[in-house]
N, C-alpha and C. Protein backbone atom coordinates (compact mmCIF):
# COMPACT_ATOMS: atom_id res chain seq x y z
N UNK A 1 281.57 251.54 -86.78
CA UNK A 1 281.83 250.74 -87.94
C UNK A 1 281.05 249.44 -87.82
N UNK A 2 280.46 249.08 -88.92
CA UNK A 2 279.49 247.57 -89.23
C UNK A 2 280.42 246.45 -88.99
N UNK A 3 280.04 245.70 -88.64
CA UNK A 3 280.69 244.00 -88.45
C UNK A 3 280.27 243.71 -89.67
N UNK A 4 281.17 242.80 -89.88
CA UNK A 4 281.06 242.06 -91.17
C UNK A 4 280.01 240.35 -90.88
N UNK A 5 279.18 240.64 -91.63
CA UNK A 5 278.58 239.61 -91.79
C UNK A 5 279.30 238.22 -91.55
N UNK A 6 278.67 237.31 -90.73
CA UNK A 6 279.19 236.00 -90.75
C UNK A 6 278.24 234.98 -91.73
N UNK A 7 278.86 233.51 -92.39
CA UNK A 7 278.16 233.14 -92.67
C UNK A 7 276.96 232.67 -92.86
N UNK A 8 276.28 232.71 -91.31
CA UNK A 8 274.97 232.23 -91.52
C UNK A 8 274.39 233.57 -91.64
N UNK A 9 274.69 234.82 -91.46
CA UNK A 9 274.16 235.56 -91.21
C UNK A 9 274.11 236.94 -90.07
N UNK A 10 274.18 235.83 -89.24
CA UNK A 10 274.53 236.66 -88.15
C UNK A 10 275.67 237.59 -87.82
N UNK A 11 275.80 238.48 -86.97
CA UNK A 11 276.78 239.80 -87.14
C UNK A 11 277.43 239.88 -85.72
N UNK A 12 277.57 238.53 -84.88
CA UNK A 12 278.42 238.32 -84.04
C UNK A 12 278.39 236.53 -83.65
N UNK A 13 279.73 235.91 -83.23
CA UNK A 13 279.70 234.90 -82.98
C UNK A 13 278.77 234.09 -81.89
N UNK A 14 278.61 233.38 -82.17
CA UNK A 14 277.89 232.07 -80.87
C UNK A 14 276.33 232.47 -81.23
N UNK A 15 275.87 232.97 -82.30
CA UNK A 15 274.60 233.50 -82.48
C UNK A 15 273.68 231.80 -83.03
N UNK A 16 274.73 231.09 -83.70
CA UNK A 16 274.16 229.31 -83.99
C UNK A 16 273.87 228.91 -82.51
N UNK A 17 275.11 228.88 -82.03
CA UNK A 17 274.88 228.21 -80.90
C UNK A 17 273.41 228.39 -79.76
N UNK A 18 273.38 229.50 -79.89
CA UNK A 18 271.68 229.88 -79.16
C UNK A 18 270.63 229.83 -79.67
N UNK A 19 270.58 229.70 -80.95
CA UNK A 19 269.76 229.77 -82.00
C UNK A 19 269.26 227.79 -81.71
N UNK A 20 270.38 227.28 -81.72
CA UNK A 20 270.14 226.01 -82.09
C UNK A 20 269.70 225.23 -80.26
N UNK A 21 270.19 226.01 -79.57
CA UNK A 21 269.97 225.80 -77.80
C UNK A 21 268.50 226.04 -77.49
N UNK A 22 267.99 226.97 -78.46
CA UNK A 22 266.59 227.64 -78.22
C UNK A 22 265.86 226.69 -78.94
N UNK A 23 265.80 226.48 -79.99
CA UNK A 23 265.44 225.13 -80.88
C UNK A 23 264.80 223.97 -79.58
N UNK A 24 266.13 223.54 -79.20
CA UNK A 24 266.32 222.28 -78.56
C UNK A 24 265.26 222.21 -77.20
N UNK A 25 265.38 223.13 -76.52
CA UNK A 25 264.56 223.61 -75.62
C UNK A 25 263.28 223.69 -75.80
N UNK A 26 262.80 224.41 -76.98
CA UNK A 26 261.33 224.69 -77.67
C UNK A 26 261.18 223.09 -77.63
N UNK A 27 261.45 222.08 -78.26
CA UNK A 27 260.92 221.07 -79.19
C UNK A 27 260.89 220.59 -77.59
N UNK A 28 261.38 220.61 -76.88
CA UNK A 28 261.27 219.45 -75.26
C UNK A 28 260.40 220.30 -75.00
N UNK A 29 260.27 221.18 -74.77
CA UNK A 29 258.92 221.97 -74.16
C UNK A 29 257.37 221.06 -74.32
N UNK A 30 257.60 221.42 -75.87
CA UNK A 30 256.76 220.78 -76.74
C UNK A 30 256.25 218.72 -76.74
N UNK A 31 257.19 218.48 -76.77
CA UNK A 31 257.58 217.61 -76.12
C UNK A 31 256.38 216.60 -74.98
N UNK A 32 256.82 217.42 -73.49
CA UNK A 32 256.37 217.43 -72.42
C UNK A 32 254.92 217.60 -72.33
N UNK A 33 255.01 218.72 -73.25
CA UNK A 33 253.16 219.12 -73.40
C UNK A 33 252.16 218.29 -74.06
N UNK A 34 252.60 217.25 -74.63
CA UNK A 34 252.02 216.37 -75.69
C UNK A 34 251.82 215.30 -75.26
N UNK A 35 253.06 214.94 -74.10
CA UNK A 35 253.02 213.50 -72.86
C UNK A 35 251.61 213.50 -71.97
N UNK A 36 250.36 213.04 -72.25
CA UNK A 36 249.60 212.79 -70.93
C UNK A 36 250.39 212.29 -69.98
N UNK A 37 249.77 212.96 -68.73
CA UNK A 37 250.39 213.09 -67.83
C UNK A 37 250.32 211.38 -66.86
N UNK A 38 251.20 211.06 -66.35
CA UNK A 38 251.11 209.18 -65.52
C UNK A 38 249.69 209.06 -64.58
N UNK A 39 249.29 210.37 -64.37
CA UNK A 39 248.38 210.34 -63.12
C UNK A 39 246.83 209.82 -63.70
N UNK A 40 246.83 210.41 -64.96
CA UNK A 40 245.49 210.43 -65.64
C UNK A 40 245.20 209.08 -66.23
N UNK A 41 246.05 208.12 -66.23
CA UNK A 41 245.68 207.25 -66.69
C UNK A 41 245.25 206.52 -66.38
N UNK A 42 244.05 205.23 -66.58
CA UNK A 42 243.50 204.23 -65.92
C UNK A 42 244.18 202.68 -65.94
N UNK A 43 243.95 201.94 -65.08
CA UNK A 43 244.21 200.84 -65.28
C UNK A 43 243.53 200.00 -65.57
N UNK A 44 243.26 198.44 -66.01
CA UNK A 44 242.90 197.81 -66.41
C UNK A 44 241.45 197.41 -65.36
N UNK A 45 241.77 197.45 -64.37
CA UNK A 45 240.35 197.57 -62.90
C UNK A 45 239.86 198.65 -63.19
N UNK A 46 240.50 199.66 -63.57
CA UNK A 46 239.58 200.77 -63.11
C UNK A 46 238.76 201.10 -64.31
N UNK A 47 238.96 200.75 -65.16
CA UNK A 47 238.45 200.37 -66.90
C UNK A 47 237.33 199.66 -66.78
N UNK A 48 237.46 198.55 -66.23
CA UNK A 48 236.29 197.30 -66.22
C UNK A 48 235.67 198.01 -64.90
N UNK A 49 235.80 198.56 -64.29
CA UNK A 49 234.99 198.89 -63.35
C UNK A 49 233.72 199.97 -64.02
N UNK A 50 234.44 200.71 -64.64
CA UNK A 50 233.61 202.08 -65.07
C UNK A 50 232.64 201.37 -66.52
N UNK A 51 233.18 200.27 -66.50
CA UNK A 51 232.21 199.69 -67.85
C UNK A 51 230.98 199.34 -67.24
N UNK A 52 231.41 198.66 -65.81
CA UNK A 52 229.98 198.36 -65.31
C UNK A 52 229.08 199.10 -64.94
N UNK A 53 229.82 200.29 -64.35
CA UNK A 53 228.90 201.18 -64.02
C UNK A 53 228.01 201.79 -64.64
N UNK A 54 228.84 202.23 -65.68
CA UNK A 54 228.08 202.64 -67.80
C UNK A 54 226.96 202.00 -67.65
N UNK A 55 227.38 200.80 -67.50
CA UNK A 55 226.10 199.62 -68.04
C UNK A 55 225.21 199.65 -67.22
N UNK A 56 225.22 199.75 -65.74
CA UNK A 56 224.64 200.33 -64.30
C UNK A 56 223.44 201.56 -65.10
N UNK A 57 224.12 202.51 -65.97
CA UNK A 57 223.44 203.80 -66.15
C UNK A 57 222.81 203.49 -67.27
N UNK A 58 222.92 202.42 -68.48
CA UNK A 58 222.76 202.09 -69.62
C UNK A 58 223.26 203.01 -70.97
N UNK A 59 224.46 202.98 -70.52
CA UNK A 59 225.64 203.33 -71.19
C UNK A 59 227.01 203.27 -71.62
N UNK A 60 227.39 203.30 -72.54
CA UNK A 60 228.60 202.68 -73.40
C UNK A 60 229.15 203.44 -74.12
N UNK A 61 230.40 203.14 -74.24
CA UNK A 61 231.56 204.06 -75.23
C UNK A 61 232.01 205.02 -74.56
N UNK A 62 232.52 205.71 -75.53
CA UNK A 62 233.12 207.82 -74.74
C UNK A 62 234.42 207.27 -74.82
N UNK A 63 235.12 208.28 -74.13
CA UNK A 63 236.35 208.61 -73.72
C UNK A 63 236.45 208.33 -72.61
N UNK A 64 236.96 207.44 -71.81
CA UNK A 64 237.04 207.83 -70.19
C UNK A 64 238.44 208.58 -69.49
N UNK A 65 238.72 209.07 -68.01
CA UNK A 65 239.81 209.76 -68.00
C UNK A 65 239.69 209.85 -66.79
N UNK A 66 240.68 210.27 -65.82
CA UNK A 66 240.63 210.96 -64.29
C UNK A 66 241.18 212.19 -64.40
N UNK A 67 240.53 212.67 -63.36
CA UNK A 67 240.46 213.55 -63.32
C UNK A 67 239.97 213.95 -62.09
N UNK A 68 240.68 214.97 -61.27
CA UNK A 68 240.70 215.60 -59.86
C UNK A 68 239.64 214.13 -58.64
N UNK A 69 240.27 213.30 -59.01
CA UNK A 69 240.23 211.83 -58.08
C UNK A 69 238.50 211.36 -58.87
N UNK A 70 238.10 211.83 -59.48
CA UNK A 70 236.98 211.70 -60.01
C UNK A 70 236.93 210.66 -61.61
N UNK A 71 235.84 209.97 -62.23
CA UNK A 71 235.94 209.55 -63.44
C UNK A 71 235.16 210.19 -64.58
N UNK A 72 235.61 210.70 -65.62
CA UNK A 72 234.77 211.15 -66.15
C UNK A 72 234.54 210.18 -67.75
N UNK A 73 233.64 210.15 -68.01
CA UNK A 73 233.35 209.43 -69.24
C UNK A 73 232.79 211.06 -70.34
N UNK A 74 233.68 210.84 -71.44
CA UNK A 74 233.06 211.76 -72.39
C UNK A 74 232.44 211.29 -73.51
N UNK A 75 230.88 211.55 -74.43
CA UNK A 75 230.35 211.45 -75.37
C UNK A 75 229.85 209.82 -75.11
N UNK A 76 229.22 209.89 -74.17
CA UNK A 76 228.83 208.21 -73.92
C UNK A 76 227.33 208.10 -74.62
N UNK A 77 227.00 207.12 -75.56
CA UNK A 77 226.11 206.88 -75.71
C UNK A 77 225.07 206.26 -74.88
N UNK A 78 223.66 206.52 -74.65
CA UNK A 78 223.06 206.13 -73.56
C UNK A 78 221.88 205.81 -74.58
N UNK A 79 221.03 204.48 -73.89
CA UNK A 79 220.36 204.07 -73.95
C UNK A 79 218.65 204.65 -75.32
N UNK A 80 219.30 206.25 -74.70
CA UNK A 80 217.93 207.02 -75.17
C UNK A 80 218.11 207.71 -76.66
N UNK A 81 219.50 206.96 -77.09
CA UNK A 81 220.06 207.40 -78.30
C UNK A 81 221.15 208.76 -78.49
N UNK A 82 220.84 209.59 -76.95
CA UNK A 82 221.47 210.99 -77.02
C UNK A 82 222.97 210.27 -76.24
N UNK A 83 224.06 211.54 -76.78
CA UNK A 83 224.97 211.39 -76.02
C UNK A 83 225.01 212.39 -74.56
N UNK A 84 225.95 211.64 -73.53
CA UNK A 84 226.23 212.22 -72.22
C UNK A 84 227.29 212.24 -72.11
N UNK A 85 227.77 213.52 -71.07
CA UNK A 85 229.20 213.25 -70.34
C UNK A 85 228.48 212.85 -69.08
N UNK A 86 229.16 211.46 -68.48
CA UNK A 86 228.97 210.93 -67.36
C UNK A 86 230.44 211.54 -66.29
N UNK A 87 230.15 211.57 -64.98
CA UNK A 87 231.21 211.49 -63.90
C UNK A 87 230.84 210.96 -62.65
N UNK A 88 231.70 209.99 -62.12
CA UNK A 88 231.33 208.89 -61.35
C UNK A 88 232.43 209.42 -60.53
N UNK A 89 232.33 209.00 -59.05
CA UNK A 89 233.53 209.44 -57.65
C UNK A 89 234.12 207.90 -57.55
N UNK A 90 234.94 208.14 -56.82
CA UNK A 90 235.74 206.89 -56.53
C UNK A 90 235.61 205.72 -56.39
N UNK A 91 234.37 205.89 -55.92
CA UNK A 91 233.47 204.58 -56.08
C UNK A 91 232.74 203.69 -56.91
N UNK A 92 233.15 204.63 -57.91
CA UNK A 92 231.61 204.23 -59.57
C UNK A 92 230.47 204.52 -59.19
N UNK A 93 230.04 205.59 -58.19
CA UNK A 93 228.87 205.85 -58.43
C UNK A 93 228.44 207.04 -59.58
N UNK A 94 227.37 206.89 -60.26
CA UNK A 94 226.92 207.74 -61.32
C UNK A 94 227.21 209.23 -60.17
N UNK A 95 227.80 210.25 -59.73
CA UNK A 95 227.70 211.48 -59.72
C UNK A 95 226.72 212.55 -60.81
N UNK A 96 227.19 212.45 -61.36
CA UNK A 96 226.36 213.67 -62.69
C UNK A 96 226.21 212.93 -64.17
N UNK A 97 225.48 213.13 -64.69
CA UNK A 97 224.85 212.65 -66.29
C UNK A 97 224.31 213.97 -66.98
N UNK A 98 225.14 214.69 -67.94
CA UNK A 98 224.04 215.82 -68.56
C UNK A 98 225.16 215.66 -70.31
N UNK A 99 223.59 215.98 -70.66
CA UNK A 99 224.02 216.29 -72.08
C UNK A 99 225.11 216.78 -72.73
N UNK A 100 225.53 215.80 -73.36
CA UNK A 100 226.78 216.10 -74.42
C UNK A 100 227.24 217.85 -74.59
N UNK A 101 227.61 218.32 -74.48
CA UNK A 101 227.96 219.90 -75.07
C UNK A 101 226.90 221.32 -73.93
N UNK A 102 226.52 220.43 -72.98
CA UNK A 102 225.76 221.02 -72.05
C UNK A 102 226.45 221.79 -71.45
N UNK A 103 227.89 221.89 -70.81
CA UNK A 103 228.43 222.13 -69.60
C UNK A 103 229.07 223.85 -70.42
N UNK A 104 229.19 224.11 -71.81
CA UNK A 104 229.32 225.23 -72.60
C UNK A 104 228.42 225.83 -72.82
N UNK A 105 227.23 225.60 -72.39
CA UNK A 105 225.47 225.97 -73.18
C UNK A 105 225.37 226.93 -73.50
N UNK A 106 226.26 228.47 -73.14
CA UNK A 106 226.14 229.68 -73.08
C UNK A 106 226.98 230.24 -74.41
N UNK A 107 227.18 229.22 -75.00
CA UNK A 107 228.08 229.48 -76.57
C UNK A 107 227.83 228.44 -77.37
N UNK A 108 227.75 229.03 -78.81
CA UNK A 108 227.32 228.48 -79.62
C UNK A 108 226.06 228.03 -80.20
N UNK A 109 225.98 227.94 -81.70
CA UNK A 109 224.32 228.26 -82.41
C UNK A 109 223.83 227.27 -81.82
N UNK A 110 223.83 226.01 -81.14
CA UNK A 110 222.43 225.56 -81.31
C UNK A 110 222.20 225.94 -79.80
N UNK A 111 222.31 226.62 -79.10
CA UNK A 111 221.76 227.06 -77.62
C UNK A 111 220.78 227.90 -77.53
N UNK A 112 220.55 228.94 -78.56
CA UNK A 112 220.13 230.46 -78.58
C UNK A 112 218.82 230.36 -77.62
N UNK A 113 218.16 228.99 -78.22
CA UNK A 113 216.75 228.81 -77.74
C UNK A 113 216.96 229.12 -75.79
N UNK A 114 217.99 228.31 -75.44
CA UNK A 114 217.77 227.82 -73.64
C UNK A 114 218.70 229.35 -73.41
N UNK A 115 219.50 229.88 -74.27
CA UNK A 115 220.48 231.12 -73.88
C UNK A 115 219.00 232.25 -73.45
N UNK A 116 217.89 232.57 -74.61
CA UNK A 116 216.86 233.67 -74.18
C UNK A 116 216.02 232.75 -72.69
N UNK A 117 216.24 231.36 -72.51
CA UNK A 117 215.08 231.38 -71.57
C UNK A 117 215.76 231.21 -70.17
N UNK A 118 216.87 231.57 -69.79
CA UNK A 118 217.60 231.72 -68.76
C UNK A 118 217.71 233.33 -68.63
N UNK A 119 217.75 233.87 -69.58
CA UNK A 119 217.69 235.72 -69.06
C UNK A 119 216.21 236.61 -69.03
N UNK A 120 215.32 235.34 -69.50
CA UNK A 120 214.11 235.82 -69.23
C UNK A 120 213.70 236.41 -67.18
């Protein structure tokens, strides 16, 4: 024999209650995932430090960030008009400088050219 419908719908009790527990849970999930994390963030030294270094490389702007004890600067404008992702070690030394959208090269239209001359 069928249960009789309850008001919201559901066809046995406490079915709100999990419904609305699952909710609550999802949205903190969500939540958490949206918090940058305390580690990644820079401080006010370590900000002015990486400016000099920029300027060291003759470069300015981006995004900066840490990352695996390392600094990385994203979409920095440089001197030569092109953009770079820069990454500097603990020290502010320049580590690596390569072209903006370089580190994906193997996807997307404007590569095709350097994609045929690497499988040549």
């Amino acid at each position: 024999m069928a249960q009789p419908l309850l008001r919201s719908g559901c066809k046995r009790k406490g079915c709100n209650m999990r419904t609305l527990a699952t909710c609550v849970a999802l949205l903190g999930l969500v939540g958490l995932a949206a918090t940058p994390a305390q580690a990644d963030r820079l401080t006010r030294q370590e900000k002015s430090s990486l400016r000099t270094a920029m300027k060291d490389a003759q470069c300015s702007g981006g995004r900066m960030e840490s990352r695996k004890g390392n600094f990385e600067i994203d979409n920095a404008r440089c001197q030569n008009g092109r953009r770079y992702d820069l990454t500097f070690d603990q020290n502010f030394k320049l580590m690596n400088k390569e072209p903006e959208g370089r580190s994906s090269r193997f996807y997307g239209r404007h590569n095709k050219r350097e994609n045929r001359r690497g499988m040549d």
